[in-house]
Protein backbone atom coordinates (compact mmCIF):
# COMPACT_ATOMS: atom_id res chain seq x y z
CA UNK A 1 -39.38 -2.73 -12.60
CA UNK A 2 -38.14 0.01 -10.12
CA UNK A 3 -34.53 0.21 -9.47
CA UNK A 4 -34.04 0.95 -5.97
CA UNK A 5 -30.16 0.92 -5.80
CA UNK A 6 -27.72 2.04 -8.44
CA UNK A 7 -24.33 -0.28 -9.23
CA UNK A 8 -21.30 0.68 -8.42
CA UNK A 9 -17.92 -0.37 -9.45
CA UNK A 10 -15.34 0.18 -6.65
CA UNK A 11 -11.66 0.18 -8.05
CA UNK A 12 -9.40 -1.58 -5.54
CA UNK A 13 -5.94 -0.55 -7.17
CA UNK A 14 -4.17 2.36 -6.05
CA UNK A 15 -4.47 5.82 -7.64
CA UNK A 16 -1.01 6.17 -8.30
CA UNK A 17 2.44 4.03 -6.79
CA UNK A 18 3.54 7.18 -4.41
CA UNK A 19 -0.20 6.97 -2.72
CA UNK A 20 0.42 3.96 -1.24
CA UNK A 21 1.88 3.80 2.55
CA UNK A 22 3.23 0.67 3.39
CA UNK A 23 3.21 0.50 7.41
CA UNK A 24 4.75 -2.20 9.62
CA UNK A 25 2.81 -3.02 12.80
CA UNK A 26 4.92 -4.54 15.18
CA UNK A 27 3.52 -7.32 17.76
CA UNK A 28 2.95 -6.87 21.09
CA UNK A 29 6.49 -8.33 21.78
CA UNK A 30 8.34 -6.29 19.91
CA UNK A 31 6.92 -3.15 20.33
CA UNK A 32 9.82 -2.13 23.35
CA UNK A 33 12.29 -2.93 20.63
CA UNK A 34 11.31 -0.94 17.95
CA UNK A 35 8.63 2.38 18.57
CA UNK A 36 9.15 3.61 14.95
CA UNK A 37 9.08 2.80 11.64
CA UNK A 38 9.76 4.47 8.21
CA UNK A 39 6.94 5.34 5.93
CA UNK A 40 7.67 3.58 2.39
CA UNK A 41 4.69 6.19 -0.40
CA UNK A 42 5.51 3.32 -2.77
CA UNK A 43 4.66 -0.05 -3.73
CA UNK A 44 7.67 -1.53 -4.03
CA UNK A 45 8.37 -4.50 -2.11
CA UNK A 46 11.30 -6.65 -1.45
CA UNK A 47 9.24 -9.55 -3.95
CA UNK A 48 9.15 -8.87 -7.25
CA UNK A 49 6.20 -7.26 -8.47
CA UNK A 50 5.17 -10.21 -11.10
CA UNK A 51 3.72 -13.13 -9.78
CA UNK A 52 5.53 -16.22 -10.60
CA UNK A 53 2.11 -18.81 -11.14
CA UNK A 54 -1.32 -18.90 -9.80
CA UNK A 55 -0.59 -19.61 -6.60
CA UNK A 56 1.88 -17.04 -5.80
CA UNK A 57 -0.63 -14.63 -7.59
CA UNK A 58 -3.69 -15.40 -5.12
CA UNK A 59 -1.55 -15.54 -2.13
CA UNK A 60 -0.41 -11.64 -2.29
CA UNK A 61 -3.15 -10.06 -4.38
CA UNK A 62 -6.52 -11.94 -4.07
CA UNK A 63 -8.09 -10.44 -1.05
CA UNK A 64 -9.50 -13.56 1.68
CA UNK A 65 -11.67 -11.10 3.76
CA UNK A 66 -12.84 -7.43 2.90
CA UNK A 67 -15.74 -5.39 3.08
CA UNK A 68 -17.11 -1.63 2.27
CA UNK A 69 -17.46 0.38 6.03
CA UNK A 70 -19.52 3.70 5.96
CA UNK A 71 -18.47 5.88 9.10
CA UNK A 72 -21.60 7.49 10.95
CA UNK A 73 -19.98 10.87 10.77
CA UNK A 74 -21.03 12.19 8.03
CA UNK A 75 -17.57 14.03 6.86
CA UNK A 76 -15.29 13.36 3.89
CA UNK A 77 -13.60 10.40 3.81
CA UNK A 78 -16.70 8.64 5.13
CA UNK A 79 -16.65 5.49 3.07
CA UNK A 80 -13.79 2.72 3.66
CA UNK A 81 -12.86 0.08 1.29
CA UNK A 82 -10.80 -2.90 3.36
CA UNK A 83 -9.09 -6.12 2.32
CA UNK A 84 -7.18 -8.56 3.61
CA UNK A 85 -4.54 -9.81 1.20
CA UNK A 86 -0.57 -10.80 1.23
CA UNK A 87 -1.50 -14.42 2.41
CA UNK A 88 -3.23 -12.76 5.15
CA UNK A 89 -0.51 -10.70 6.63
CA UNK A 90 -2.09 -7.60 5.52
CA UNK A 91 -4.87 -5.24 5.55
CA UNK A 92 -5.41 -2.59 3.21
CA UNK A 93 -7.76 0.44 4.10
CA UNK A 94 -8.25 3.26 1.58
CA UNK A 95 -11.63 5.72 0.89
CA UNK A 96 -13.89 4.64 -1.19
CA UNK A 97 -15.45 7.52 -1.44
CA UNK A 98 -17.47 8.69 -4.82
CA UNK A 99 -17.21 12.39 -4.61
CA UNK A 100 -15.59 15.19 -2.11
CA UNK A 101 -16.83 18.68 -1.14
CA UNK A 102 -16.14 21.78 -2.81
CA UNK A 103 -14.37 22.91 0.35
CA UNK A 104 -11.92 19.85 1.03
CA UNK A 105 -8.62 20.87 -0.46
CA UNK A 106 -6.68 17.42 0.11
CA UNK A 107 -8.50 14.59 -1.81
CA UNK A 108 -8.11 11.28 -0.05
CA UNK A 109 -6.23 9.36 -2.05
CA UNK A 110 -4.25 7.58 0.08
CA UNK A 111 -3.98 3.49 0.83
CA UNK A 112 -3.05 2.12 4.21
CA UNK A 113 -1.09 -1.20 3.75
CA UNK A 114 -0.35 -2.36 7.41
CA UNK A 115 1.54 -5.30 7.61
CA UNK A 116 1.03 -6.84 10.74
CA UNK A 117 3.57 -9.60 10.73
CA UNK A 118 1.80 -12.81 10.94
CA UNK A 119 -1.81 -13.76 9.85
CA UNK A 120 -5.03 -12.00 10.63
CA UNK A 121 -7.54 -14.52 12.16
CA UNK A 122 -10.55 -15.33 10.09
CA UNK A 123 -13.33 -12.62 10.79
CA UNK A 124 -10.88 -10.69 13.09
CA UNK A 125 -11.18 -7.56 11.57
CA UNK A 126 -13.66 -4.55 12.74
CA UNK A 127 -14.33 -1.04 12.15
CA UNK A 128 -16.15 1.42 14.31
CA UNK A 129 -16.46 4.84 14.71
CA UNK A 130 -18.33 7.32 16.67
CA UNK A 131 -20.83 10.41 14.95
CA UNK A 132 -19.22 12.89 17.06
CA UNK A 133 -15.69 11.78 16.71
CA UNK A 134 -13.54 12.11 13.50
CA UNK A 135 -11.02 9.35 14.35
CA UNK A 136 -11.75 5.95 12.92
CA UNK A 137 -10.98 3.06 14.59
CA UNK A 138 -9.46 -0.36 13.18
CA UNK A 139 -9.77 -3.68 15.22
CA UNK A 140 -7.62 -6.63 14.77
CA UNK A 141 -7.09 -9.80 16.39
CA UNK A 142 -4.05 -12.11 14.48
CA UNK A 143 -2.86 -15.20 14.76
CA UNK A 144 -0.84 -15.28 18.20
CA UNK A 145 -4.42 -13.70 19.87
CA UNK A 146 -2.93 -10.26 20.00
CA UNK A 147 -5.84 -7.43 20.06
CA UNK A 148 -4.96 -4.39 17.73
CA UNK A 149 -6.58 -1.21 18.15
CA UNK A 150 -5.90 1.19 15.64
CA UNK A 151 -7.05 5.20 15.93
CA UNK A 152 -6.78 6.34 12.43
CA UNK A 153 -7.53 10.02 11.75
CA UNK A 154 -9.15 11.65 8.45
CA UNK A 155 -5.67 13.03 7.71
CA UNK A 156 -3.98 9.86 7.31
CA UNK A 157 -6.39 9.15 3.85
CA UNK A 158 -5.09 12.48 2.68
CA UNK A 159 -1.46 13.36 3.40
CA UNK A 160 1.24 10.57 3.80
CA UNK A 161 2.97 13.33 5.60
CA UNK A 162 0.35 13.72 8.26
CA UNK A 163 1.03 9.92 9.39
CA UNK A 164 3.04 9.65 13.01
CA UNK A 165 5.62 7.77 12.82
CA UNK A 166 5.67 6.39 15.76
CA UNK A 167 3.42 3.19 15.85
CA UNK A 168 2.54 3.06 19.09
CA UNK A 169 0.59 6.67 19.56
CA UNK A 170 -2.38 5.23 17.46
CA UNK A 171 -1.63 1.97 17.61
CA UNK A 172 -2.10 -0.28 20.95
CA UNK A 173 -1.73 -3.95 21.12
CA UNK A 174 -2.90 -6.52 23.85
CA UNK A 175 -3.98 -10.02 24.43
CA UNK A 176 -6.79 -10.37 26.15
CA UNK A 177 -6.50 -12.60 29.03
CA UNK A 178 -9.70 -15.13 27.84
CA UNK A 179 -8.43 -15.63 24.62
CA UNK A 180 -5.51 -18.12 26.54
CA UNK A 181 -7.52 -20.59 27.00
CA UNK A 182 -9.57 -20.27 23.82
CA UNK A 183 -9.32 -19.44 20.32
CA UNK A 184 -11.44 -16.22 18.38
CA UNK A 185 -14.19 -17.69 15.99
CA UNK A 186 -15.53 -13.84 14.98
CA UNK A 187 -14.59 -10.25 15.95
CA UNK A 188 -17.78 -7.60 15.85
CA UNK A 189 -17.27 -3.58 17.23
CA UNK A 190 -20.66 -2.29 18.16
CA UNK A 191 -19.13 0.95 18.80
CA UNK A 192 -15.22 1.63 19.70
CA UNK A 193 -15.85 1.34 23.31
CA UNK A 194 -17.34 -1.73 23.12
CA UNK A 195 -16.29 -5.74 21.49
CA UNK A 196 -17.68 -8.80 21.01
CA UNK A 197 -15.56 -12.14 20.49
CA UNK A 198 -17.13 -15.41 19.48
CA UNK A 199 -14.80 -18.25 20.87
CA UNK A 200 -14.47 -21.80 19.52
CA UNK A 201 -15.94 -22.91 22.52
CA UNK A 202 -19.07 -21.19 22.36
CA UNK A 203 -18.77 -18.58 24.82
CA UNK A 204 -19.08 -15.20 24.05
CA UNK A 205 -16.51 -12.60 24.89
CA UNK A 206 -17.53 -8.63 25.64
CA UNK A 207 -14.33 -6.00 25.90
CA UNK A 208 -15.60 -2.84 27.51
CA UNK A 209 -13.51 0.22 27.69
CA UNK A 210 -13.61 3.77 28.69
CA UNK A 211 -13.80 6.59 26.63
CA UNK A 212 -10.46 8.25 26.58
CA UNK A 213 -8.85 4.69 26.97
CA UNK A 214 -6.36 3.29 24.40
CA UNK A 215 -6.80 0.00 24.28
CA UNK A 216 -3.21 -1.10 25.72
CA UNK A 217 -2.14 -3.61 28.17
CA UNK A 218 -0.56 -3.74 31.51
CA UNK A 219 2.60 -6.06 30.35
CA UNK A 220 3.29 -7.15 34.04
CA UNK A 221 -0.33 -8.76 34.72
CA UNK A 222 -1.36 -9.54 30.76
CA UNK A 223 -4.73 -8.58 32.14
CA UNK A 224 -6.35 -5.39 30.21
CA UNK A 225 -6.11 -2.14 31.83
CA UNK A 226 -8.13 -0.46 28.95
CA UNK A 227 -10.32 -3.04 27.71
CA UNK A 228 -12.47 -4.73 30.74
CA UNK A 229 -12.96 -8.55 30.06
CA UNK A 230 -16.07 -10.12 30.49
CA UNK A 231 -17.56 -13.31 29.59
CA UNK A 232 -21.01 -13.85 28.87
CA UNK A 233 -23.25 -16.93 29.41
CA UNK A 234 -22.91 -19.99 26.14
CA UNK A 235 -24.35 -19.75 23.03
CA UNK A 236 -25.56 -22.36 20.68
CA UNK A 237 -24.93 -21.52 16.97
């Protein structure tokens, strides 16, 4: 029998309790109200760290959605591990990565844990990235229908320090104006410029921006300025 794949056992714990970064994303509400945030390198939470019973256990550690994302640049950190735990309040993104170069001085060691307030929506999270960009970029629709769009740069994975403070430079929050009237079924990035939304009604949603374009919203008109709107004709799953 020929092998055509090797196993391999990703670790999903941190490597040590002062590489963790612990980042509160605020909503799209109160973003005016508070810009910043303080970075926390620790896992230390306001809940004790022992679980009290099953439940309480599976709710906060037991990951409901995750996957492995390789970037298509092929630079160190290339290779994302992301889950979804915290009774689906949170997303953790850290590299996955097997080996480093010779040249890298900073290993990337770091794990994003961005709390985004109130539940991430089944299948609403997506990663994209582009060859000839080093950003990578994080795409997350929660429970109230807000659209997250996250630039997160190499740097972040390798020096807490190198995080901005300041939320809103890398990350952007809007509600598309479709999603009023219906509710996301599935979230897919074909490429950071580009989204697909599968509503519960059947219809299929495509957000188009420009390159250069952030992904925020014009408050006044709750229409995207960044991210074009467009629906396309009904499916039938």
């Amino acid at each position: 029998m020929v092998r055509i794949y090797k196993e391999t056992k990703v670790d999903v714990r941190p490597v040590a309790p002062n590489t963790v970064v612990n980042i509160q994303i605020s909503t799209q509400e109160s973003a005016q109200r508070r810009a910043r945030f303080s970075i926390s390198s620790s896992t230390a939470h306001e809940e004790p760290l022992v679980a009290k019973d099953e439940d309480e256990f599976a709710r906060r550690y037991l990951a409901t959605q995750g996957s492995v994302y390789f970037r298509q640049r092929k630079v160190y950190p290339r290779t994302f591990l992301w889950r979804v735990v915290d009774d689906n309040r949170v997303l953790e993104i850290q590299s996955a990565d097997l080996t480093r170069g010779v040249t890298e001085q900073h290993e990337a060691n770091i794990m994003l844990r961005l709390d985004f307030q109130e539940a991430i929506v089944p299948s609403g999270v997506a990663l994209a990235d582009l060859e000839d960009h080093e950003p990578l970029n994080v795409f997350v629709i929660t429970a109230s229908k807000q659209l997250h769009t996250l630039t997160l740069r190499p740097e972040f994975f390798r020096r807490a320090a190198s995080i901005d403070e300041n939320v809103s430079d890398w990350c952007k929050t809007c509600t598309p104006a479709p999603l009023a009237f219906s509710y996301p079924h599935r979230l897919h990035a074909s490429s950071p410029l580009e989204l697909f939304i599968s509503l519960d009604s059947g219809a299929l949603l495509r957000l188009t921006r420009r390159a250069g374009d952030d992904g925020m919203v014009s408050f006044a008109s709750q229409i995207c300025s960044a991210w074009n709107c467009r629906h396309s004709c009904r499916i039938d799953l």
